[in-house]
PDB file of N, CA and C in Angstrom:
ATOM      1  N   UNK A   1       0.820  -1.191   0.000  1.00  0.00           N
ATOM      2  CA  UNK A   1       0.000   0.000   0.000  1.00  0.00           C
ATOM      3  C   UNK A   1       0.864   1.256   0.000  1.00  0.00           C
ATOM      4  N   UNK A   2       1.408   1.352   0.295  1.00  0.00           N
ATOM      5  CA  UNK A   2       2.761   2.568   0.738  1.00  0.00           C
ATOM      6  C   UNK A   2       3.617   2.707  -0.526  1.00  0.00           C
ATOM      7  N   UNK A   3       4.110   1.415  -0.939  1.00  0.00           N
ATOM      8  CA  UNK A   3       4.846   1.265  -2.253  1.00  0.00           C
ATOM      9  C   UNK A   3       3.639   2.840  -3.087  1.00  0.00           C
ATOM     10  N   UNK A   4       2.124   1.985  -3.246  1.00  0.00           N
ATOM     11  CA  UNK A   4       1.509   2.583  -4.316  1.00  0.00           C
ATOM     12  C   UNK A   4       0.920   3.998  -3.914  1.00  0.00           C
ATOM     13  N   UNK A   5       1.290   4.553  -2.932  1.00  0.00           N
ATOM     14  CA  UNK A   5       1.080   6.009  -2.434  1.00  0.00           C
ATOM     15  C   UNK A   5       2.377   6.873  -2.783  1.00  0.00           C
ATOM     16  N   UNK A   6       3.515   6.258  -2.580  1.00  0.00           N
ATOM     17  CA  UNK A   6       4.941   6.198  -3.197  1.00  0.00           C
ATOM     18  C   UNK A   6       4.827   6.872  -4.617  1.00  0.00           C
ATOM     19  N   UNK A   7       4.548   6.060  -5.647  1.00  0.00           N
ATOM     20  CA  UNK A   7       4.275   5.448  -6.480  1.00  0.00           C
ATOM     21  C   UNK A   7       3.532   6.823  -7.191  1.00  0.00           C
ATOM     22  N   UNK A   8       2.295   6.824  -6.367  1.00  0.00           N
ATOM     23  CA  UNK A   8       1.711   8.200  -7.035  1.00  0.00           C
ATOM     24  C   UNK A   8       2.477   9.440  -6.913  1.00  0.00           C
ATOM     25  N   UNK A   9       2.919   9.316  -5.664  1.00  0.00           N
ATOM     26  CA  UNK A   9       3.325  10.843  -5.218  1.00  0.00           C
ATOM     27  C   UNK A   9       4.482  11.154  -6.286  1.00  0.00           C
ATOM     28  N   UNK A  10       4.834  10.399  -6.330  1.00  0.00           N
ATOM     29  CA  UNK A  10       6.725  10.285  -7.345  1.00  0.00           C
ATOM     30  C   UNK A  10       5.922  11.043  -8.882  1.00  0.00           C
ATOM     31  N   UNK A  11       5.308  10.299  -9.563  1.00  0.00           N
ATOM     32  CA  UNK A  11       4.161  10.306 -10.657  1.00  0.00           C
ATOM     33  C   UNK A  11       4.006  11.891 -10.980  1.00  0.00           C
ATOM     34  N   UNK A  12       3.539  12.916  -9.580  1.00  0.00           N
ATOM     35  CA  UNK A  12       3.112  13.762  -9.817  1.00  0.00           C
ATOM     36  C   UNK A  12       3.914  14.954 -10.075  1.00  0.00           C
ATOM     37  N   UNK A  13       5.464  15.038  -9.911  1.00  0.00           N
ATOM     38  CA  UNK A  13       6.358  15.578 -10.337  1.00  0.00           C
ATOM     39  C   UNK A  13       6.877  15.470 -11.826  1.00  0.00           C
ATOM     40  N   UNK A  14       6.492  14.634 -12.636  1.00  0.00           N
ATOM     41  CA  UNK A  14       6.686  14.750 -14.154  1.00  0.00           C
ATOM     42  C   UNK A  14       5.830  15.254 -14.820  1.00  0.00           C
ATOM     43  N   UNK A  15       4.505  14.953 -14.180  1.00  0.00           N
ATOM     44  CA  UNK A  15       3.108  15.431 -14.706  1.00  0.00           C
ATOM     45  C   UNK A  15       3.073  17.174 -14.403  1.00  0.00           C
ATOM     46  N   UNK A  16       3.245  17.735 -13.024  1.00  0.00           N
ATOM     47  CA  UNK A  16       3.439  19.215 -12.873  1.00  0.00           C
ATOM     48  C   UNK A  16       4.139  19.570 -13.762  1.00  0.00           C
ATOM     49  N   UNK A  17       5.570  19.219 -14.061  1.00  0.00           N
ATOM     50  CA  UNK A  17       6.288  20.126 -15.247  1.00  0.00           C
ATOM     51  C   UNK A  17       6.490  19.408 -16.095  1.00  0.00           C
ATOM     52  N   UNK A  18       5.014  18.273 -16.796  1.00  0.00           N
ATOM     53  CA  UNK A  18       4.579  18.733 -18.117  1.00  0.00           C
ATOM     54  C   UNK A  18       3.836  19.745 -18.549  1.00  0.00           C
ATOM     55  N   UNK A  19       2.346  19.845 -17.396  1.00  0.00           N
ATOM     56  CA  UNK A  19       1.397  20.988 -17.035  1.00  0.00           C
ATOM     57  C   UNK A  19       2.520  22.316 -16.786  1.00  0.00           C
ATOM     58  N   UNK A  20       3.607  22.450 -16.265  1.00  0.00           N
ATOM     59  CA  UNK A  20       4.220  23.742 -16.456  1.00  0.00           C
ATOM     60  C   UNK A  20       4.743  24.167 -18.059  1.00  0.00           C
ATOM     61  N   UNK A  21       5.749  23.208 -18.606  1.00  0.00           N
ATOM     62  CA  UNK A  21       6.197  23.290 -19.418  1.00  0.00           C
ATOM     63  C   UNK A  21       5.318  23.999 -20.426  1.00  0.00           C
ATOM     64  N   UNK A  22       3.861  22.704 -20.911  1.00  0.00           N
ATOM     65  CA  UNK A  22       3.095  23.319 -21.968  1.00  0.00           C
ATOM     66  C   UNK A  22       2.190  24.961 -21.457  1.00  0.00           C
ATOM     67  N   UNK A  23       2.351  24.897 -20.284  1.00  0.00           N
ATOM     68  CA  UNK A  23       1.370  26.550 -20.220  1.00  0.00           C
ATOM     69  C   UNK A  23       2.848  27.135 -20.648  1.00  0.00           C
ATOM     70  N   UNK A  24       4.306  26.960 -20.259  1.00  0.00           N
ATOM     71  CA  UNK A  24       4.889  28.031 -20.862  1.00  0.00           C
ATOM     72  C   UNK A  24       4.838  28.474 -22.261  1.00  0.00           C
ATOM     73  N   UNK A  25       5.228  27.076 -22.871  1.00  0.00           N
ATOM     74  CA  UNK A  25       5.603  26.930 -24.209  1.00  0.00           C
ATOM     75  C   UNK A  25       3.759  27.991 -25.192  1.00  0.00           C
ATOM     76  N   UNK A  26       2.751  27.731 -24.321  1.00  0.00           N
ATOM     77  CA  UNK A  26       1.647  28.256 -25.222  1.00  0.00           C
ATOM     78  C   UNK A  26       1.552  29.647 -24.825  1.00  0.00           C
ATOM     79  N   UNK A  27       1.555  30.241 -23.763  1.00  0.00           N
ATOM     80  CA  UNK A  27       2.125  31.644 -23.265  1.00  0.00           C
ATOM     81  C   UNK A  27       3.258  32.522 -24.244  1.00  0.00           C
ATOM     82  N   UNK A  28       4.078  31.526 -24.158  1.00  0.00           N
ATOM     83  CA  UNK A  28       5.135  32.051 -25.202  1.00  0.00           C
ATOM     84  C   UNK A  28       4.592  32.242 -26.608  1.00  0.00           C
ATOM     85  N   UNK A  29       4.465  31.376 -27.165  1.00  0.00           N
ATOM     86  CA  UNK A  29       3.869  31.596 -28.653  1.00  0.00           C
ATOM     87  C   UNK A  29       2.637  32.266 -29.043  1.00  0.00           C
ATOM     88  N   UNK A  30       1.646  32.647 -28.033  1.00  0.00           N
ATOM     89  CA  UNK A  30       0.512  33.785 -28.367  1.00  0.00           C
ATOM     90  C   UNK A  30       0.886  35.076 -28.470  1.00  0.00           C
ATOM     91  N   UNK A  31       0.465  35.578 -29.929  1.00  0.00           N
ATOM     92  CA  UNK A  31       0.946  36.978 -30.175  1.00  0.00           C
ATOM     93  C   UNK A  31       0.534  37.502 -29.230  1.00  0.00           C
ATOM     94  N   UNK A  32       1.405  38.767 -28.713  1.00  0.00           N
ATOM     95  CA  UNK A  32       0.802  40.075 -27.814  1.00  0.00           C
ATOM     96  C   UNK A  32       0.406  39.229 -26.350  1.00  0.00           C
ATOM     97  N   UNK A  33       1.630  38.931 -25.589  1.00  0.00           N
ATOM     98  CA  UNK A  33       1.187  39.034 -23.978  1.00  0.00           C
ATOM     99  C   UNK A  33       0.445  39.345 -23.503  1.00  0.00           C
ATOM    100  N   UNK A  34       0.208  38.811 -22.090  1.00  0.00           N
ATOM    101  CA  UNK A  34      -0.762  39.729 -21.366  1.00  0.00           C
ATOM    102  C   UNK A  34      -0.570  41.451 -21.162  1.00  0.00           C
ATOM    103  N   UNK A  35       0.951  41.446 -20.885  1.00  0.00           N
ATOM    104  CA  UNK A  35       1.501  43.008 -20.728  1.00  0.00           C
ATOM    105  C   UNK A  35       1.164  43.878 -21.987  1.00  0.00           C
ATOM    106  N   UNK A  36       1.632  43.104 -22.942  1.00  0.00           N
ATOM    107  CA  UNK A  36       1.435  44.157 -24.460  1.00  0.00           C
ATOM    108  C   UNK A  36       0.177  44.492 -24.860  1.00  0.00           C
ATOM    109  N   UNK A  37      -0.703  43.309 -24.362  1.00  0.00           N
ATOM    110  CA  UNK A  37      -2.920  43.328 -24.298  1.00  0.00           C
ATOM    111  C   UNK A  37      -3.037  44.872 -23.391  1.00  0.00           C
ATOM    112  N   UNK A  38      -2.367  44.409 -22.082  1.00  0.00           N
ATOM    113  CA  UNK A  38      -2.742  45.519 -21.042  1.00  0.00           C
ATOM    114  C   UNK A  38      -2.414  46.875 -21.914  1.00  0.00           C
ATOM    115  N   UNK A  39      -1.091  47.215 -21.763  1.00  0.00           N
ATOM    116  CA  UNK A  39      -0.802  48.379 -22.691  1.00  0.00           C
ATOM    117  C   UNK A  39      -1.532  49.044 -23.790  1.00  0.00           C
ATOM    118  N   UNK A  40      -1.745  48.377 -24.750  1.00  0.00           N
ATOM    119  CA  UNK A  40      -3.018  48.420 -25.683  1.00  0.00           C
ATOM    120  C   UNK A  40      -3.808  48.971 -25.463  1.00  0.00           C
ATOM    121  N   UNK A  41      -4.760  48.038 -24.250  1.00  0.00           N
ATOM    122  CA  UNK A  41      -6.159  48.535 -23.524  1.00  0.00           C
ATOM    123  C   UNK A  41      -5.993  49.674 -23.066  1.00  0.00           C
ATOM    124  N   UNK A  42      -4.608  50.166 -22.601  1.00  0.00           N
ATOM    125  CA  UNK A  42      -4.320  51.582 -21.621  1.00  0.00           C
ATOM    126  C   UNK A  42      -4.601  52.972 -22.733  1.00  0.00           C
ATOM    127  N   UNK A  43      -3.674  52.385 -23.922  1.00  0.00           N
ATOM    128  CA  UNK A  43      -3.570  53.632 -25.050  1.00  0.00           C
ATOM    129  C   UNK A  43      -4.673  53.560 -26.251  1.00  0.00           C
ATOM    130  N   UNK A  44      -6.071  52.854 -25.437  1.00  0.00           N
ATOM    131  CA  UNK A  44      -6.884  53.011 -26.245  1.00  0.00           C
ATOM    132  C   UNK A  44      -7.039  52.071 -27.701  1.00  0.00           C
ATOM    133  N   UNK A  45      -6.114  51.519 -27.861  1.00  0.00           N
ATOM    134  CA  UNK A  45      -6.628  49.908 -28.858  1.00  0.00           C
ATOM    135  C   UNK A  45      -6.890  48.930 -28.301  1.00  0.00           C
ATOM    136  N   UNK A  46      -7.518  48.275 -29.252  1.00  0.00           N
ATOM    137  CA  UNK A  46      -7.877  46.851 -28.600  1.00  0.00           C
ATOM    138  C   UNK A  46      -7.322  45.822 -29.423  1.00  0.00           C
ATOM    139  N   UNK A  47      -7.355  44.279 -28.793  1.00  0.00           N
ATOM    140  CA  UNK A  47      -6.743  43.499 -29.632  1.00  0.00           C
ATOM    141  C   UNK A  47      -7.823  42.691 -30.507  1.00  0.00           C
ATOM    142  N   UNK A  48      -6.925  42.644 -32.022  1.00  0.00           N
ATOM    143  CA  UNK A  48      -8.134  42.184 -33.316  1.00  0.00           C
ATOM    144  C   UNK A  48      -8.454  43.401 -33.976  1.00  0.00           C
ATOM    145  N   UNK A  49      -8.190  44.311 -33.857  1.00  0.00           N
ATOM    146  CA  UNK A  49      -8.954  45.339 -34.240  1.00  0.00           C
ATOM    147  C   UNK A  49      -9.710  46.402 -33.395  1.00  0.00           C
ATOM    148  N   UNK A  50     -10.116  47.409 -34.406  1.00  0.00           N
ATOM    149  CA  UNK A  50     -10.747  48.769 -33.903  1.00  0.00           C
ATOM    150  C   UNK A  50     -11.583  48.731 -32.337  1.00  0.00           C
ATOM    151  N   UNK A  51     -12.354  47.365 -32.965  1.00  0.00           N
ATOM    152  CA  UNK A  51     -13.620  46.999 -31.826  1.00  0.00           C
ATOM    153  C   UNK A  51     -13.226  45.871 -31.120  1.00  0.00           C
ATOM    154  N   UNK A  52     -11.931  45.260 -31.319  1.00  0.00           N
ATOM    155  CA  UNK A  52     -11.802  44.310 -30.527  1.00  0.00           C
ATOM    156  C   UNK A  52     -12.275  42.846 -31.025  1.00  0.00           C
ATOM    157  N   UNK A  53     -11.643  41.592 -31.040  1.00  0.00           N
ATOM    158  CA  UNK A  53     -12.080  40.391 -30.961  1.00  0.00           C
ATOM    159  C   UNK A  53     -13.440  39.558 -30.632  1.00  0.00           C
ATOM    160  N   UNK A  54     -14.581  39.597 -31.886  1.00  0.00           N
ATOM    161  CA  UNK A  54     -15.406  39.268 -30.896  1.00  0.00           C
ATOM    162  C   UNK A  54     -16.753  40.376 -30.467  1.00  0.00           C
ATOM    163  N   UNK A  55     -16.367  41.482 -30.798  1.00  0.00           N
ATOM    164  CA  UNK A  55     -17.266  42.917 -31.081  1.00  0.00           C
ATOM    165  C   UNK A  55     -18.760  42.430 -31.214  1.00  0.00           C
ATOM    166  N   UNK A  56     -18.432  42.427 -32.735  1.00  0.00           N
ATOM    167  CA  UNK A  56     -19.909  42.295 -33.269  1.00  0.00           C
ATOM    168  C   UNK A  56     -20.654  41.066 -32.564  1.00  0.00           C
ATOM    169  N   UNK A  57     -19.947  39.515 -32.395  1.00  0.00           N
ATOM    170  CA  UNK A  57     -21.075  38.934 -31.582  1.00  0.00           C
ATOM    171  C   UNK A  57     -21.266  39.181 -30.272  1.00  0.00           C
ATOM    172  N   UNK A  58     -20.298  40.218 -29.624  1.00  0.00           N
ATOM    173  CA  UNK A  58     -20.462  40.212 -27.905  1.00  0.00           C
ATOM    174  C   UNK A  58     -22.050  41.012 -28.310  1.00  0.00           C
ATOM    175  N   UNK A  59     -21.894  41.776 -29.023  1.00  0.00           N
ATOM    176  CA  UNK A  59     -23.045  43.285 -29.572  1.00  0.00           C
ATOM    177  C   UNK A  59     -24.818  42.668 -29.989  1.00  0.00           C
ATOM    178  N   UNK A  60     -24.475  41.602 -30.563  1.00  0.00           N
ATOM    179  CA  UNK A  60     -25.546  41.321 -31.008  1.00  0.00           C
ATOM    180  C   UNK A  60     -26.197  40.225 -30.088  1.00  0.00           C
ATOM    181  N   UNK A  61     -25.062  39.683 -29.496  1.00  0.00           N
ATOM    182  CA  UNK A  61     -25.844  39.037 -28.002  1.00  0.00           C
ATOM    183  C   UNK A  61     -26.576  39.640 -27.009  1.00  0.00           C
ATOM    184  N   UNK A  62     -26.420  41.068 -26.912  1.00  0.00           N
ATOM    185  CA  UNK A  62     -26.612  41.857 -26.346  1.00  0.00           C
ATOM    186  C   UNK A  62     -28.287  42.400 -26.523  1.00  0.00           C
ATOM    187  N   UNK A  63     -28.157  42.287 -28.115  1.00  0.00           N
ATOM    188  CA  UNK A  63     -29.332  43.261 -28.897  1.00  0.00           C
ATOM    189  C   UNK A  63     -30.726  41.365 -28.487  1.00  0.00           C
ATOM    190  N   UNK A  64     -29.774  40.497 -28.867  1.00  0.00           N
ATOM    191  CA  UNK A  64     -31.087  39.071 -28.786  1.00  0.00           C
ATOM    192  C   UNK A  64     -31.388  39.311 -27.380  1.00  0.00           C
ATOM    193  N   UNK A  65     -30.542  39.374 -26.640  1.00  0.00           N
ATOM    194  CA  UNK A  65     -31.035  39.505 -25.146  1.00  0.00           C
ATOM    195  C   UNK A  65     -32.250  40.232 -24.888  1.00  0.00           C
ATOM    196  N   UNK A  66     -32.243  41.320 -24.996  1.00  0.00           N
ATOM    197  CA  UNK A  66     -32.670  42.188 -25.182  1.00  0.00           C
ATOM    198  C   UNK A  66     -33.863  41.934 -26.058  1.00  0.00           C
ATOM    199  N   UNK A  67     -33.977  41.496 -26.988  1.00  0.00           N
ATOM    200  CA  UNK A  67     -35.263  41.196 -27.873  1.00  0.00           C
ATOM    201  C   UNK A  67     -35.895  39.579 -26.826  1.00  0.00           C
ATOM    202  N   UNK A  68     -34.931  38.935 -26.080  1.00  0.00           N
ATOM    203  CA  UNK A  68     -35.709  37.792 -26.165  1.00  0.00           C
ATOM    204  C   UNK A  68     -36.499  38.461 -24.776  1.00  0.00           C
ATOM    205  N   UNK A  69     -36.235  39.141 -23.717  1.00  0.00           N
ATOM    206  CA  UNK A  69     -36.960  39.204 -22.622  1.00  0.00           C
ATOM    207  C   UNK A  69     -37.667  40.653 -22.777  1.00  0.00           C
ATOM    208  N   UNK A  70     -37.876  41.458 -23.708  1.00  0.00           N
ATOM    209  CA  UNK A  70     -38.551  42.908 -24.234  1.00  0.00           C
ATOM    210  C   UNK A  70     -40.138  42.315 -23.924  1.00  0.00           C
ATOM    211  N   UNK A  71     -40.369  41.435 -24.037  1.00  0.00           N
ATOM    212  CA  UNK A  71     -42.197  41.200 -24.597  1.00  0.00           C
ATOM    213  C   UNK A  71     -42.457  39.598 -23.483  1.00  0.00           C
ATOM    214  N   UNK A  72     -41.819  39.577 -22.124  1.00  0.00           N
ATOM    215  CA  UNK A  72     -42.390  39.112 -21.381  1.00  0.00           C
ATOM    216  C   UNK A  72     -43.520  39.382 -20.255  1.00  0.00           C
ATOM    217  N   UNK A  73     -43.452  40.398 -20.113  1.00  0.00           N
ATOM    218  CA  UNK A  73     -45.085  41.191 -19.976  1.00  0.00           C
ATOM    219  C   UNK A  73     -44.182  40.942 -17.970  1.00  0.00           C
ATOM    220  N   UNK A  74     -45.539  41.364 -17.502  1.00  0.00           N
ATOM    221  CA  UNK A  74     -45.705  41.605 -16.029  1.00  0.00           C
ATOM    222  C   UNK A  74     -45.399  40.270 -15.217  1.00  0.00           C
ATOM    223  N   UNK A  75     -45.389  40.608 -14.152  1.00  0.00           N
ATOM    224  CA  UNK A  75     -45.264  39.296 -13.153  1.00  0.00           C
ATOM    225  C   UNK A  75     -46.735  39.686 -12.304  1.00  0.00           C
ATOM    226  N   UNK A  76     -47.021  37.683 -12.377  1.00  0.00           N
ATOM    227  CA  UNK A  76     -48.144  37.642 -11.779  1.00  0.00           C
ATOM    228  C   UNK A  76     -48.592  38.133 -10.573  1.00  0.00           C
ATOM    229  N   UNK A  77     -46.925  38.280  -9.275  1.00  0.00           N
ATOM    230  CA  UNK A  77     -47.109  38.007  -8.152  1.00  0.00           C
ATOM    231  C   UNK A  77     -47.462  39.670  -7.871  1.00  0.00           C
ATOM    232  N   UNK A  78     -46.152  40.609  -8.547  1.00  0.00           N
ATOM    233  CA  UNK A  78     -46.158  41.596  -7.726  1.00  0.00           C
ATOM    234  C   UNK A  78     -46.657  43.107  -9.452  1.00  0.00           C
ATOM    235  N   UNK A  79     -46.684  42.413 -10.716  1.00  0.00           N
ATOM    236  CA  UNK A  79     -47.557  43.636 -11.413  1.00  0.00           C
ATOM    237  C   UNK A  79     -46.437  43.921 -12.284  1.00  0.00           C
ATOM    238  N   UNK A  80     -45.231  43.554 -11.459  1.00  0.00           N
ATOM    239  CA  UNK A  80     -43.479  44.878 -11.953  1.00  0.00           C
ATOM    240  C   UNK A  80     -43.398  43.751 -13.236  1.00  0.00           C
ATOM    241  N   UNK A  81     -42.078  44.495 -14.268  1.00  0.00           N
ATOM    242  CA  UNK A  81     -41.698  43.450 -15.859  1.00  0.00           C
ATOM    243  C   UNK A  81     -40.630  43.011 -14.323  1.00  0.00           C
ATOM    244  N   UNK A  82     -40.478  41.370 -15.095  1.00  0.00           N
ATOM    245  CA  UNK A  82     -39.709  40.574 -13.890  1.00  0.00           C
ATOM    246  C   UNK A  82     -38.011  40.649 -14.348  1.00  0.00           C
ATOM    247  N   UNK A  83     -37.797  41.613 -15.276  1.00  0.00           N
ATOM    248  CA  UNK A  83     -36.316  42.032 -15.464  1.00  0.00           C
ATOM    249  C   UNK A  83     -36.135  43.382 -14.663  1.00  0.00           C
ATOM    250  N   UNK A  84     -36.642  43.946 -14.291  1.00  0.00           N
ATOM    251  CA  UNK A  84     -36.509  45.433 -14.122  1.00  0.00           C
ATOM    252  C   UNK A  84     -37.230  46.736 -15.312  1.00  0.00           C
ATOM    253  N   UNK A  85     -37.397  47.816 -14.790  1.00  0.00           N
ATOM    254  CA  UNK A  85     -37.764  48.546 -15.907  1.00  0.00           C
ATOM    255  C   UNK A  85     -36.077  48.797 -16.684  1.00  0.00           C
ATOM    256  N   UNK A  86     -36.969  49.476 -17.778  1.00  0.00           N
ATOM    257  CA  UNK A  86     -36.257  49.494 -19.320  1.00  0.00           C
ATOM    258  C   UNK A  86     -36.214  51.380 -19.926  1.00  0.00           C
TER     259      UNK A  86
END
């Protein structure tokens, strides 16, 4: 039993710095760091472009939202729209 507690514990030191290794190695190879993203964000660009990565569907998720709960009418209990007013 000890052998196989052994056994694991030993195990989990090749496995951590594989899990280290590959977050470095993919860290490394993504254009634009976290630091160079931050910077960016500071002087007013964003990354991808004008609007940023992702813009138009963050935008239009926004607009369905918005259309899907617009025309749920009142709540039974207390009269109020059950999102808040608009």
């Amino acid at each position: 039993m000890w052998t196989y507690v052994l056994q694991r514990l030993l195990l989990m030191i090749p496995t951590l710095f594989g899990i280290l290794l590959i977050t470095f190695v993919v860290i490394q190879f993504v254009p634009g760091g976290p630091v160079e993203q931050m910077v960016a964000q500071f002087q007013g660009f964003e990354a991808g472009g004008a609007e940023g990565p992702g813009a138009a569907a963050a935008g239009g998720y926004r607009r369905n939202w918005r259309s899907c709960h617009d025309g749920v009418g009142a709540s039974s209990s207390s009269a109020r729209p059950p999102f808040g007013s608009r």
